[in-house]
N, C-alpha and C. Protein backbone atom coordinates (compact mmCIF):
# COMPACT_ATOMS: atom_id res chain seq x y z
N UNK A 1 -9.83 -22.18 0.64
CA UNK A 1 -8.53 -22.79 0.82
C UNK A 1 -7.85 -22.94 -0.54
N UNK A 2 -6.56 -22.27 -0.70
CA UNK A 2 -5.89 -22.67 -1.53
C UNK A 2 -5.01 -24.06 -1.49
N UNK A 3 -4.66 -24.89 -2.49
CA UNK A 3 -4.02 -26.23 -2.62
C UNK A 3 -2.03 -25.64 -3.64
N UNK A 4 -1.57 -25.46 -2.41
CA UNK A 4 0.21 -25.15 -2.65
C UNK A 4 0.69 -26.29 -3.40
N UNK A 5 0.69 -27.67 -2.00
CA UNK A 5 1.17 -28.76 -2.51
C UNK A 5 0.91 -29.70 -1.74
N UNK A 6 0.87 -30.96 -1.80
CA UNK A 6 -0.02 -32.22 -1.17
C UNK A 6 0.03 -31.56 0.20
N UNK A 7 1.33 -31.43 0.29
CA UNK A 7 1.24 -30.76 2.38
C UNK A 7 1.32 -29.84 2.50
N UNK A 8 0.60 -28.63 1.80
CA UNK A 8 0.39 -27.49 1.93
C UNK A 8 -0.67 -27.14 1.56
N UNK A 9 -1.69 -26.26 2.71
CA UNK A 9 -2.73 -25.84 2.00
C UNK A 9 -2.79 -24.64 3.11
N UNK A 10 -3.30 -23.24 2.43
CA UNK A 10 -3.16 -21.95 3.21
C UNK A 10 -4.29 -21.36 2.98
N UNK A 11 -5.20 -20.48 3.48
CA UNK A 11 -6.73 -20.03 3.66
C UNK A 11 -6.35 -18.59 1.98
N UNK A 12 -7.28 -18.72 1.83
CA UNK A 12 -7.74 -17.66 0.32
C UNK A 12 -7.28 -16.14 1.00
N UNK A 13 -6.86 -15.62 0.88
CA UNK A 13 -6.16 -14.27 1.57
C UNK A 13 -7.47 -13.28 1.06
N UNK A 14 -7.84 -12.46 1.91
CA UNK A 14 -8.54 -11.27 0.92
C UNK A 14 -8.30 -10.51 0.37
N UNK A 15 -9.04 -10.22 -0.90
CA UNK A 15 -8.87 -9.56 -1.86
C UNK A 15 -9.12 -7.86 -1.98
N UNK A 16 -8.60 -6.56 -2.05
CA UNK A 16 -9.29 -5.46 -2.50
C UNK A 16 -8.98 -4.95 -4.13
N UNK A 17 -9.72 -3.68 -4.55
CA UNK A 17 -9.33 -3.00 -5.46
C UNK A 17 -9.74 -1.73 -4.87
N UNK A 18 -8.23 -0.80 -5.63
CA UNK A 18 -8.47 0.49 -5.00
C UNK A 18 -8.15 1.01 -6.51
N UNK A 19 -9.14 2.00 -6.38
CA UNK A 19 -8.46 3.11 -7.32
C UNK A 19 -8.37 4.79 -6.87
N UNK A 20 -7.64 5.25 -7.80
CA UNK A 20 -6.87 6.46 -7.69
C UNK A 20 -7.43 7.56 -8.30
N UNK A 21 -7.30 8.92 -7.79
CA UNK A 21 -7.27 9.91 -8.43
C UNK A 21 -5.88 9.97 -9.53
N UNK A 22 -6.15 10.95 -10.66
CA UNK A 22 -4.81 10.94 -11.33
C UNK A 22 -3.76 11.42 -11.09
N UNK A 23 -4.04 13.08 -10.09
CA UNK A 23 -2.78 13.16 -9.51
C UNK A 23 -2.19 12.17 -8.38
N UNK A 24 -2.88 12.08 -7.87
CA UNK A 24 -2.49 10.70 -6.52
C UNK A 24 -1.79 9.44 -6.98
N UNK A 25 -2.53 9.29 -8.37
CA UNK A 25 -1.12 8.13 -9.16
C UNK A 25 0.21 8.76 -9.48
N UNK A 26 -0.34 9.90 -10.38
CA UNK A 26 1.42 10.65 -10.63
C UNK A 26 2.00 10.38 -9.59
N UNK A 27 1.77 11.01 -8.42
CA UNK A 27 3.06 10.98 -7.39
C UNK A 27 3.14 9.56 -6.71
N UNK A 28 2.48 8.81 -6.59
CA UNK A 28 2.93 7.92 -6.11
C UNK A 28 3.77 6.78 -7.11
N UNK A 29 3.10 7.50 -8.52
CA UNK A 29 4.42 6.53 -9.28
C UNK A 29 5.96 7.52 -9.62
N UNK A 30 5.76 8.73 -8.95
CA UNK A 30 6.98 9.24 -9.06
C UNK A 30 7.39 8.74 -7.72
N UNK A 31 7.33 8.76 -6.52
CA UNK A 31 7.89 7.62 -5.41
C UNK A 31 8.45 6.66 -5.66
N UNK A 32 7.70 5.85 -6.25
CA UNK A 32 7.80 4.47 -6.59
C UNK A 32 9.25 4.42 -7.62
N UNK A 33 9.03 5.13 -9.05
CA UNK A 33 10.21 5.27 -9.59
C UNK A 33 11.21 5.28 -8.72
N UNK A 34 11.35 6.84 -8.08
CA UNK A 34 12.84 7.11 -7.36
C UNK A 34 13.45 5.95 -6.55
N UNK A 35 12.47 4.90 -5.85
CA UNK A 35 13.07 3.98 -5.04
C UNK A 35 13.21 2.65 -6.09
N UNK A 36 13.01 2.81 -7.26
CA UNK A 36 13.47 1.39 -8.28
C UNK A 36 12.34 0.39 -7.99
N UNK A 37 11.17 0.71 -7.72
CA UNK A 37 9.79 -0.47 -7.64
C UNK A 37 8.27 -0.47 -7.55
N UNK A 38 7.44 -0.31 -8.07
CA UNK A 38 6.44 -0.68 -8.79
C UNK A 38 5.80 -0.10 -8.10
N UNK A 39 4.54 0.62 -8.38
CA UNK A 39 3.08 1.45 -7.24
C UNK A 39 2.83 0.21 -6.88
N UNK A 40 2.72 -0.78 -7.08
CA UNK A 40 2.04 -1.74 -6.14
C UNK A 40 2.87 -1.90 -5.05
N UNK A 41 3.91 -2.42 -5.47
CA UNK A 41 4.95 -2.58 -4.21
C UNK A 41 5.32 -1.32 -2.69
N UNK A 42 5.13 0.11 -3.42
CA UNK A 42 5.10 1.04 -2.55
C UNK A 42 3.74 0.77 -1.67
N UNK A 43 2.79 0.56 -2.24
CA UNK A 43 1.73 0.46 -1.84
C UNK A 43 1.41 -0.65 -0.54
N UNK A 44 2.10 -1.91 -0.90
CA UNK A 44 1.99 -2.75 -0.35
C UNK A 44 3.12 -2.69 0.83
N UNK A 45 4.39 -2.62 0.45
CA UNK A 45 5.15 -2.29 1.42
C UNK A 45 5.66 -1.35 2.20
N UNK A 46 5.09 -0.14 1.75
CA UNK A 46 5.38 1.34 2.40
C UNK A 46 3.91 1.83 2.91
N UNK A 47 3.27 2.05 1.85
CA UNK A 47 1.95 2.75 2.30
C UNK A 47 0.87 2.45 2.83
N UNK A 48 0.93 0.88 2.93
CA UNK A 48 -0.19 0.41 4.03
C UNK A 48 0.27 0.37 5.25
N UNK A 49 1.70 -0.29 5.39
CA UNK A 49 2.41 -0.57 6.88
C UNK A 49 2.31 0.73 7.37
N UNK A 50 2.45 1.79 7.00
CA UNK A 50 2.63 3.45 7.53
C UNK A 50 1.62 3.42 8.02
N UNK A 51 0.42 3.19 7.20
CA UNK A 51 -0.83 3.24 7.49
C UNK A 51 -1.79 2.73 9.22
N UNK A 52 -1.20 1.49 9.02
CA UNK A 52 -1.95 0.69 10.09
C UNK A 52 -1.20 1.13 11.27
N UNK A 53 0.15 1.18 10.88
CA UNK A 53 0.74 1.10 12.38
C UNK A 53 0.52 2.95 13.06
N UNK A 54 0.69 3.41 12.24
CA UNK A 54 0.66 5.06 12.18
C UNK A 54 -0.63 5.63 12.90
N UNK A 55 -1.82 5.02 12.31
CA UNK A 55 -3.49 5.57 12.40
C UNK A 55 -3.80 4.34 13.51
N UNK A 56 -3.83 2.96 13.18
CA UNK A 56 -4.78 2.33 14.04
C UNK A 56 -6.36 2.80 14.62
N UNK A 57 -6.48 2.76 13.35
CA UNK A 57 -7.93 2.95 12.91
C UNK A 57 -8.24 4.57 13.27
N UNK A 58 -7.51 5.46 13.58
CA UNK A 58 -8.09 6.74 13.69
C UNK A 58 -7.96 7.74 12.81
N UNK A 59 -8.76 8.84 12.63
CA UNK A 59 -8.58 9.22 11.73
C UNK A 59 -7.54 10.27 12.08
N UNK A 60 -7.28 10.56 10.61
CA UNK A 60 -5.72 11.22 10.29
C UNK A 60 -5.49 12.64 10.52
N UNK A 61 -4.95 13.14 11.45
CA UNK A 61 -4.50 14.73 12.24
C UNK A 61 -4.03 15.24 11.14
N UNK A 62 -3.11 15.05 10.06
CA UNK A 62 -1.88 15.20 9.62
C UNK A 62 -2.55 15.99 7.84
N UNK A 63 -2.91 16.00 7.59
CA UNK A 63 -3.27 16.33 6.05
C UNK A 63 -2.51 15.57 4.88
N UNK A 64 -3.30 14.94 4.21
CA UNK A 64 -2.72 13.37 2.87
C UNK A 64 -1.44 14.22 2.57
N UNK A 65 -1.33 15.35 2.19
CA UNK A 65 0.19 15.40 1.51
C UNK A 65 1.33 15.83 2.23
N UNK A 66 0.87 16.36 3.47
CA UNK A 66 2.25 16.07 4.32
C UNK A 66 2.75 14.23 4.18
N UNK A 67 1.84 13.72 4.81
CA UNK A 67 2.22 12.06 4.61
C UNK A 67 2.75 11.38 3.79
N UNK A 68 2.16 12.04 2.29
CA UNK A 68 2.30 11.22 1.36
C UNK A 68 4.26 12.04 1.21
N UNK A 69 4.38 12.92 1.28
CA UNK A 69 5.58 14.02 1.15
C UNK A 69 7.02 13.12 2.09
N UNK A 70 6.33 12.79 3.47
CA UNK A 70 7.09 11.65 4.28
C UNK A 70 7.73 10.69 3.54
N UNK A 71 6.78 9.75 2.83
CA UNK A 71 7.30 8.97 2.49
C UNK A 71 8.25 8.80 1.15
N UNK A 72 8.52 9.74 0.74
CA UNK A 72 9.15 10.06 -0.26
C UNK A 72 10.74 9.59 0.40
């Protein structure tokens, strides 16, 4: 449990670390550039939501760089 403020307290969120191949960073920080915000932020707000709602747990028909090419 995290402590916000006397009347706030919200559960410890979980944590990952991912890392990258180097081309797989290039382009995703060339993404990231063109839309004005941070690989994390693509990451967090583009490329996981695609993710979950897209796959739901199955695996992927599509080949990584068509996808990754999508979200551009």
């Amino acid at each position: 449990m995290i402590l916000i403020s006397e009347e706030s307290v919200v559960p410890a969120l979980p944590k990952f670390m991912q890392t990258l191949d180097d081309t797989i960073f290039r382009e995703l920080e060339k993404i990231a550039k063109k839309r004005g915000i941070s690989i994390q932020e693509l990451i967090r707000a583009v490329i996981v939501p695609e993710w979950v709602t897209g796959h739901n747990g199955s695996e992927a028909k599509e080949p990584a760089a068509t996808k990754l090419n999508s979200w551009r």
